[in-house]
Protein backbone atom coordinates (compact mmCIF):
# COMPACT_ATOMS: atom_id res chain seq x y z
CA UNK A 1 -14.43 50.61 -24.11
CA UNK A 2 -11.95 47.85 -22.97
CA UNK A 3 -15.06 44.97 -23.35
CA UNK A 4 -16.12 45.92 -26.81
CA UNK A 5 -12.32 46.24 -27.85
CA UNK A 6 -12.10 42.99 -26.55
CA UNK A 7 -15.15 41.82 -28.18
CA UNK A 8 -14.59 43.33 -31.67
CA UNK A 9 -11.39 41.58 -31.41
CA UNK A 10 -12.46 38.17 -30.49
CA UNK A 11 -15.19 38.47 -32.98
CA UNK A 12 -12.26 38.76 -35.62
CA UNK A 13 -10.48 36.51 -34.42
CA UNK A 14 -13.05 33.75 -34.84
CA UNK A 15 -14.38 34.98 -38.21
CA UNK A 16 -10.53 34.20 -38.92
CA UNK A 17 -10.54 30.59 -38.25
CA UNK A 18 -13.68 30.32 -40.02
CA UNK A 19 -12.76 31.85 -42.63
CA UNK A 20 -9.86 29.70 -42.68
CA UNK A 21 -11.48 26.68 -42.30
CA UNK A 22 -14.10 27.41 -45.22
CA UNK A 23 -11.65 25.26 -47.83
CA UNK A 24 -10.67 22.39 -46.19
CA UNK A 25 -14.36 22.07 -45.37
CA UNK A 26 -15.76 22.93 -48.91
CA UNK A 27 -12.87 20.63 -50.36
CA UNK A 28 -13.73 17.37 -48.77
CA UNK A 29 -16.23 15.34 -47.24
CA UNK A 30 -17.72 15.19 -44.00
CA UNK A 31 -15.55 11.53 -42.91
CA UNK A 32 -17.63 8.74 -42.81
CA UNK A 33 -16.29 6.49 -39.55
CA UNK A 34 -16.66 2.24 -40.25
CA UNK A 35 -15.03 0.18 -37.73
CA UNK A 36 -11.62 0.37 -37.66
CA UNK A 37 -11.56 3.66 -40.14
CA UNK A 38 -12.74 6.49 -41.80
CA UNK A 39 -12.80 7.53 -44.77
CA UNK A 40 -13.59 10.82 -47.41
CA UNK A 41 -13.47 12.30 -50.49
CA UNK A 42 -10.67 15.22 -51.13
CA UNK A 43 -10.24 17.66 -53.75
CA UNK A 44 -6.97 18.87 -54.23
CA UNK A 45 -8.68 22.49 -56.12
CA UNK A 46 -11.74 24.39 -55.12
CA UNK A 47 -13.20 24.36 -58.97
CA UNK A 48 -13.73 22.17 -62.44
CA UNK A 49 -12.46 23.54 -65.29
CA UNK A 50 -14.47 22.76 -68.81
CA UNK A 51 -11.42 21.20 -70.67
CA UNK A 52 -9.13 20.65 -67.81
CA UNK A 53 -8.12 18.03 -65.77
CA UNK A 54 -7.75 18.06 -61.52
CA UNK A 55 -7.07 15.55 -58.80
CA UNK A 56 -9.55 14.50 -56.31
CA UNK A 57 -8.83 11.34 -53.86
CA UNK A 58 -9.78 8.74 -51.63
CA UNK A 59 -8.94 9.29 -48.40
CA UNK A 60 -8.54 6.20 -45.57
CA UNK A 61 -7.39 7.06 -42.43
CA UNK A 62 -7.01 3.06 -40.73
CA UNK A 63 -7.06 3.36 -37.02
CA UNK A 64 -3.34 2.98 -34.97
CA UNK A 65 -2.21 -1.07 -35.88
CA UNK A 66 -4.73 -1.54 -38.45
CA UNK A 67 -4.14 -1.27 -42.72
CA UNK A 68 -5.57 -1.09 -45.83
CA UNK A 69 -4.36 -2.69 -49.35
CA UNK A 70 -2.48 -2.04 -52.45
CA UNK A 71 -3.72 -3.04 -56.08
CA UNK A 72 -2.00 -6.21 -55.43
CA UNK A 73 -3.00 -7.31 -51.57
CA UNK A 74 -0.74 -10.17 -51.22
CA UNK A 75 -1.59 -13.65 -50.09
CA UNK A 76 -4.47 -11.68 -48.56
CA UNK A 77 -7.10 -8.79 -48.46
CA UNK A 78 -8.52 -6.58 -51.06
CA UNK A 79 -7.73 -3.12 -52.40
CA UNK A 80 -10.13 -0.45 -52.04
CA UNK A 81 -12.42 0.09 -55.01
CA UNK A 82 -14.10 3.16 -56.49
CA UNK A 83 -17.53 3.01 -58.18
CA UNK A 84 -18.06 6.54 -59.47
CA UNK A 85 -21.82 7.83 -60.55
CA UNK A 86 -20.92 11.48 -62.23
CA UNK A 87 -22.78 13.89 -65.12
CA UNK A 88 -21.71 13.53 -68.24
CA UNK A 89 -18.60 14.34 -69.62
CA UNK A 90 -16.88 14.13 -66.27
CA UNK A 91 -14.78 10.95 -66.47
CA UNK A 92 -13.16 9.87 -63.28
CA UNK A 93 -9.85 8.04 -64.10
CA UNK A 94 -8.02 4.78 -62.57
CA UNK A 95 -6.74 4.85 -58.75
CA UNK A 96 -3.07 6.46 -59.18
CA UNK A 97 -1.66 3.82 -56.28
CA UNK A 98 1.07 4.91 -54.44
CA UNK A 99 3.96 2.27 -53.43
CA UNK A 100 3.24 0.31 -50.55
CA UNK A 101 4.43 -1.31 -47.22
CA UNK A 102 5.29 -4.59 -47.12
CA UNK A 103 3.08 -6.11 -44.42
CA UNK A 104 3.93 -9.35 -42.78
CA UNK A 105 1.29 -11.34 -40.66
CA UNK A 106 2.51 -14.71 -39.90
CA UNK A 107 3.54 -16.85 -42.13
CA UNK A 108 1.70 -14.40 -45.03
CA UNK A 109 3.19 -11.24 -46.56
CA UNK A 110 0.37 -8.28 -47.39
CA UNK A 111 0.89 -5.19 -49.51
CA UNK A 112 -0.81 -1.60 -48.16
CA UNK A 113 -0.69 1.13 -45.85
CA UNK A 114 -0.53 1.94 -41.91
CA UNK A 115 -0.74 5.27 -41.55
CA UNK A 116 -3.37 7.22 -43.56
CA UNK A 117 -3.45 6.95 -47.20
CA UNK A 118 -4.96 8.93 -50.20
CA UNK A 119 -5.86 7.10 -53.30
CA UNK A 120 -5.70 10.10 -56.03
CA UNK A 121 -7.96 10.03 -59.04
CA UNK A 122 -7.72 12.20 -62.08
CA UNK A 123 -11.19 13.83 -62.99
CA UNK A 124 -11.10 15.24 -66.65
CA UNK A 125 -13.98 17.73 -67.44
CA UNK A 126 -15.39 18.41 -70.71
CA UNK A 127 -15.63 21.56 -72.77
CA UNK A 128 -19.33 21.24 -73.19
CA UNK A 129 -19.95 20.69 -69.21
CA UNK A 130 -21.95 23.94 -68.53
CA UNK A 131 -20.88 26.23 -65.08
CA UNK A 132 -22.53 25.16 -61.93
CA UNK A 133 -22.42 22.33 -59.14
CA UNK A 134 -21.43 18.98 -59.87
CA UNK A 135 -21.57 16.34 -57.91
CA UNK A 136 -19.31 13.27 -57.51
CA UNK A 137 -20.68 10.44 -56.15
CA UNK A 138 -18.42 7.12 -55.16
CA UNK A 139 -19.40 4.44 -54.17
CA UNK A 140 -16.21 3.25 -52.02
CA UNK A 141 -15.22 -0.07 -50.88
CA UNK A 142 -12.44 -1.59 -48.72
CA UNK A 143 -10.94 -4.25 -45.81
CA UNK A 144 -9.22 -2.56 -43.18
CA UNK A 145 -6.96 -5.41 -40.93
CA UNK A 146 -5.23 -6.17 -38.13
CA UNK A 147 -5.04 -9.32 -36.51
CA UNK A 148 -8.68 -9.81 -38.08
CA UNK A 149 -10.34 -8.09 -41.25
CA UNK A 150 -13.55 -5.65 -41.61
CA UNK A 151 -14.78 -5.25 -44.64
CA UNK A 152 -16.62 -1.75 -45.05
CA UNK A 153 -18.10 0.52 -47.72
CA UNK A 154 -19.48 3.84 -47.70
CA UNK A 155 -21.47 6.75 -50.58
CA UNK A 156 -19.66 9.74 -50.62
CA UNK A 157 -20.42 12.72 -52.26
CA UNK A 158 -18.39 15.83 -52.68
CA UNK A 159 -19.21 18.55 -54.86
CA UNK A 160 -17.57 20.93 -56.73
CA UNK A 161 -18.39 23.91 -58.87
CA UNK A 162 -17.70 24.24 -62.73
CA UNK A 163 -16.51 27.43 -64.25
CA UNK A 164 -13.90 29.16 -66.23
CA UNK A 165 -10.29 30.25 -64.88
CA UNK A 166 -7.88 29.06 -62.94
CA UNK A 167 -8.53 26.62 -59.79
CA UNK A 168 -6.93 27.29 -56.97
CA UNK A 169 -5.06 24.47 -54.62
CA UNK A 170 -6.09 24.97 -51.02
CA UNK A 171 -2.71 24.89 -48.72
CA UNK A 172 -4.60 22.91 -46.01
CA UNK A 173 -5.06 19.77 -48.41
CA UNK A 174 -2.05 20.01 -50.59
CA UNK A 175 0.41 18.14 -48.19
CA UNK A 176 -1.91 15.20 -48.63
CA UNK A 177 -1.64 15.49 -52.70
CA UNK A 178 2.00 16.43 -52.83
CA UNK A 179 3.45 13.11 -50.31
CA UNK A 180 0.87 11.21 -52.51
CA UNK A 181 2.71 12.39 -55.57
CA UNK A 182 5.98 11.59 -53.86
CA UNK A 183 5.10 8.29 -53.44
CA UNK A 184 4.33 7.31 -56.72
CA UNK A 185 6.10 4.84 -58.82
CA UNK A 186 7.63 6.50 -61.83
CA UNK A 187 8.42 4.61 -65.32
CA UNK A 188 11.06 2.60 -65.19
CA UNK A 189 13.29 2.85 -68.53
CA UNK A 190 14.57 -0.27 -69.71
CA UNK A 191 17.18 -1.41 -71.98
CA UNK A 192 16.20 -4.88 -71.54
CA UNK A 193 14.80 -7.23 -68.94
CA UNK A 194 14.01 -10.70 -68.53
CA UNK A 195 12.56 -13.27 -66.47
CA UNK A 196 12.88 -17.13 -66.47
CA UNK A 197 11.57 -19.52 -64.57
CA UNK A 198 14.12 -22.33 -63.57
CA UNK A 199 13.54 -24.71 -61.01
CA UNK A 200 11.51 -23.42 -57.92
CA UNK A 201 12.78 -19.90 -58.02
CA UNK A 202 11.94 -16.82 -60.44
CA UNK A 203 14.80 -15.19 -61.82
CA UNK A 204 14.28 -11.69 -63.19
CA UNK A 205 17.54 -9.51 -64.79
CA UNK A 206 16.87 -5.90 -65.11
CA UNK A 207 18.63 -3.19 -67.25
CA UNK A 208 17.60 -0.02 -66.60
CA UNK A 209 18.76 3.38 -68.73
CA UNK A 210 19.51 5.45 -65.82
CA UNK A 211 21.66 4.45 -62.78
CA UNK A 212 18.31 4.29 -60.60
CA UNK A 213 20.38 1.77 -58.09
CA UNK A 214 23.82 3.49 -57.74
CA UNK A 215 24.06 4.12 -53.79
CA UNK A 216 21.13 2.54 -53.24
CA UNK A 217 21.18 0.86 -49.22
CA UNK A 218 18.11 -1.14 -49.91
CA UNK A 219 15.96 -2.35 -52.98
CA UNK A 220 12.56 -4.48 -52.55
CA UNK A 221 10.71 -5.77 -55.26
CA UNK A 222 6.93 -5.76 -54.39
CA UNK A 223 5.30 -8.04 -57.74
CA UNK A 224 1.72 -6.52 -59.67
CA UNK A 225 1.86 -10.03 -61.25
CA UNK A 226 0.20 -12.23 -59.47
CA UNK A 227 0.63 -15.96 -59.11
CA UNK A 228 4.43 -14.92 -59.72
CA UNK A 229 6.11 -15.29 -56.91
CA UNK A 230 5.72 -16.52 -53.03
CA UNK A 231 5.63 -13.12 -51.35
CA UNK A 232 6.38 -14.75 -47.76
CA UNK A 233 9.54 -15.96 -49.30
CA UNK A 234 12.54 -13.32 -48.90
CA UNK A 235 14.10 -12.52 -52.38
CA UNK A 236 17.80 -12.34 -53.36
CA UNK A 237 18.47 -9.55 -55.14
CA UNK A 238 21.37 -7.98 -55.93
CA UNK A 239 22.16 -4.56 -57.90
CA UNK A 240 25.07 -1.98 -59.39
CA UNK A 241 24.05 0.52 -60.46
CA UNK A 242 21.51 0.20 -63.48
CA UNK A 243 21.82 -3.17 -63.36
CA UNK A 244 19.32 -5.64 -60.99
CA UNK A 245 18.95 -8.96 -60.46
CA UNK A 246 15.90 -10.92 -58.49
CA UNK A 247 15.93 -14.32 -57.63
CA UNK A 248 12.66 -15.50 -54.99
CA UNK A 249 10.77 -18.56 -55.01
CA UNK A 250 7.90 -19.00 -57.51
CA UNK A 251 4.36 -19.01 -56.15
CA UNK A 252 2.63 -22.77 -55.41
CA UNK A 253 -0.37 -21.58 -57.96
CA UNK A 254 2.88 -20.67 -60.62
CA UNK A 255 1.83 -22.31 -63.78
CA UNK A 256 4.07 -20.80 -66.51
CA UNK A 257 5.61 -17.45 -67.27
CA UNK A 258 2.98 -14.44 -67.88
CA UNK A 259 2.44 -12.75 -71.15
CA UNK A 260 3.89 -9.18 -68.98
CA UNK A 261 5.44 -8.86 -65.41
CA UNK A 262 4.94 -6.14 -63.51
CA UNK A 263 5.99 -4.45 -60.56
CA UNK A 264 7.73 -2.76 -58.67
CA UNK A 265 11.57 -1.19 -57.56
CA UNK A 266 11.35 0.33 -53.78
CA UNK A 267 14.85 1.83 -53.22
CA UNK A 268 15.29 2.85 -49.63
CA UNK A 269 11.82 3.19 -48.95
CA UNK A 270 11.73 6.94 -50.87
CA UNK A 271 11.33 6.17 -54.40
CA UNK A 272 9.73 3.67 -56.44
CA UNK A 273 10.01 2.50 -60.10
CA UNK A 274 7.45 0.83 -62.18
CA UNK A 275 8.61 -1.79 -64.30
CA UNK A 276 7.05 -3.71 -66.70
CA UNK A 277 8.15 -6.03 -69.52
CA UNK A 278 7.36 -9.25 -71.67
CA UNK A 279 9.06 -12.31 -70.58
């Protein structure tokens, strides 16, 4: 009696863990491993709704030392890239980037991530997309560095079912989705802003609506615009509250002021604010 208690019991205990481990596994992709990386598809939901929207991302975990790229690399690399092949009316949305680390490597300052990152990308379904499978199919592409760069790409696949109700977020991947969410840069109000280029610095004024900088220990600006500003060159900035002020060499391709800067306020590494604005 003692061995098939035991038994029965360790029987139940491993239909437990698989039973457990049935989401995260029906919620991603098997990882495909490049040098220097892997990478997979995540949803943050186990369904499609017709008429809904969820969240699905890239996921790029960069081995220990080595990084991937923001939207805006830097004075080098390239960001990831998405090439989506889905059914119709499913319509995979733009890369929601979350704020980056500055990355220095010599004389050159990068824009990316260390550590793993997910890319998140809204899907929005259709009312007229019947129930069933569907399957969505990227086409992902990136350059994962160090002291040298591999370039990689990979077809991943990950597919979900469509059908009425509620979709449910799977605890095991929501971490990933929520620091993701944390990390990205918010709308930065403005009651006016400016930027003039005088002599061989950039000099940017901003006036926000809230107090975004009161307390702040540490602001960075990391430029979208590119051909702005040399990123290897430290900026001065100064700020009081919802006030800022940026001055930082301009960039040896600088030809004249853009139509729209862009970028973006890290303050004390745990919040970022998007700000953009017409010269």
């Amino acid at each position: 009696m003692g061995d098939g208690k035991g038994g029965y019991w360790r029987w139940m205990g491993w239909l437990a863990i698989a039973c457990l481990s049935l989401p995260l596994q029906a919620l991603t992709t098997e990882p495909v491993r490049q040098p220097h990386i892997r990478a997979s598809l995540v949803s943050e939901v186990d369904s499609l709704i017709p008429g809904g929207t969820v969240t699905v991302g890239l996921l790029l975990q960069p081995d220990p030392d080595w990084h991937v790229y923001w939207r805006n690399p830097g004075d080098s690399g390239m960001p990831p890239r998405l090439n989506w092949d889905t059914p119709a009316g499913i319509d995979m949305g733009a890369i929601q980037w979350p704020f980056p680390q500055p990355i220095p490597v010599q004389h050159l300052m990068n824009f990316g991530y260390h550590d793993q990152v997910l890319l998140p990308v809204a899907v929005r379904v259709a009312e007229s997309v019947p129930a069933g499978p569907v399957s969505l199919v990227a086409q992902a592409s990136w350059l994962v560095c160090k002291e040298t760069c591999v370039p990689g790409s990979a077809r991943l696949e990950l597919t979900l079912p469509v059908r009425a109700g509620a979709a449910v977020v799977d605890a095991q991947v929501a971490p990933l989705f929520r620091r993701a969410r944390e990390r990205q840069p918010q709308p930065l109000g403005l009651l006016g802003a400016s930027a003039v280029a005088g002599g061989e610095a950039i000099a940017i004024d901003i006036y926000a609506t809230q107090p975004v900088f009161d307390g702040a220990q540490r602001v960075e600006f990391i430029p979208a615009t590119e051909d702005l500003v040399e990123y290897g060159e430290p900026a001065k900035l100064r700020w009081k509250k919802n006030r800022l002020s940026i001055e930082q060499p301009r960039a040896l391709t600088f030809t004249r002021l853009p139509d729209s800067v862009e970028g973006l306020l890290v303050v004390d590494r745990r919040r970022a604010w998007l700000v953009k604005f017409k010269p």
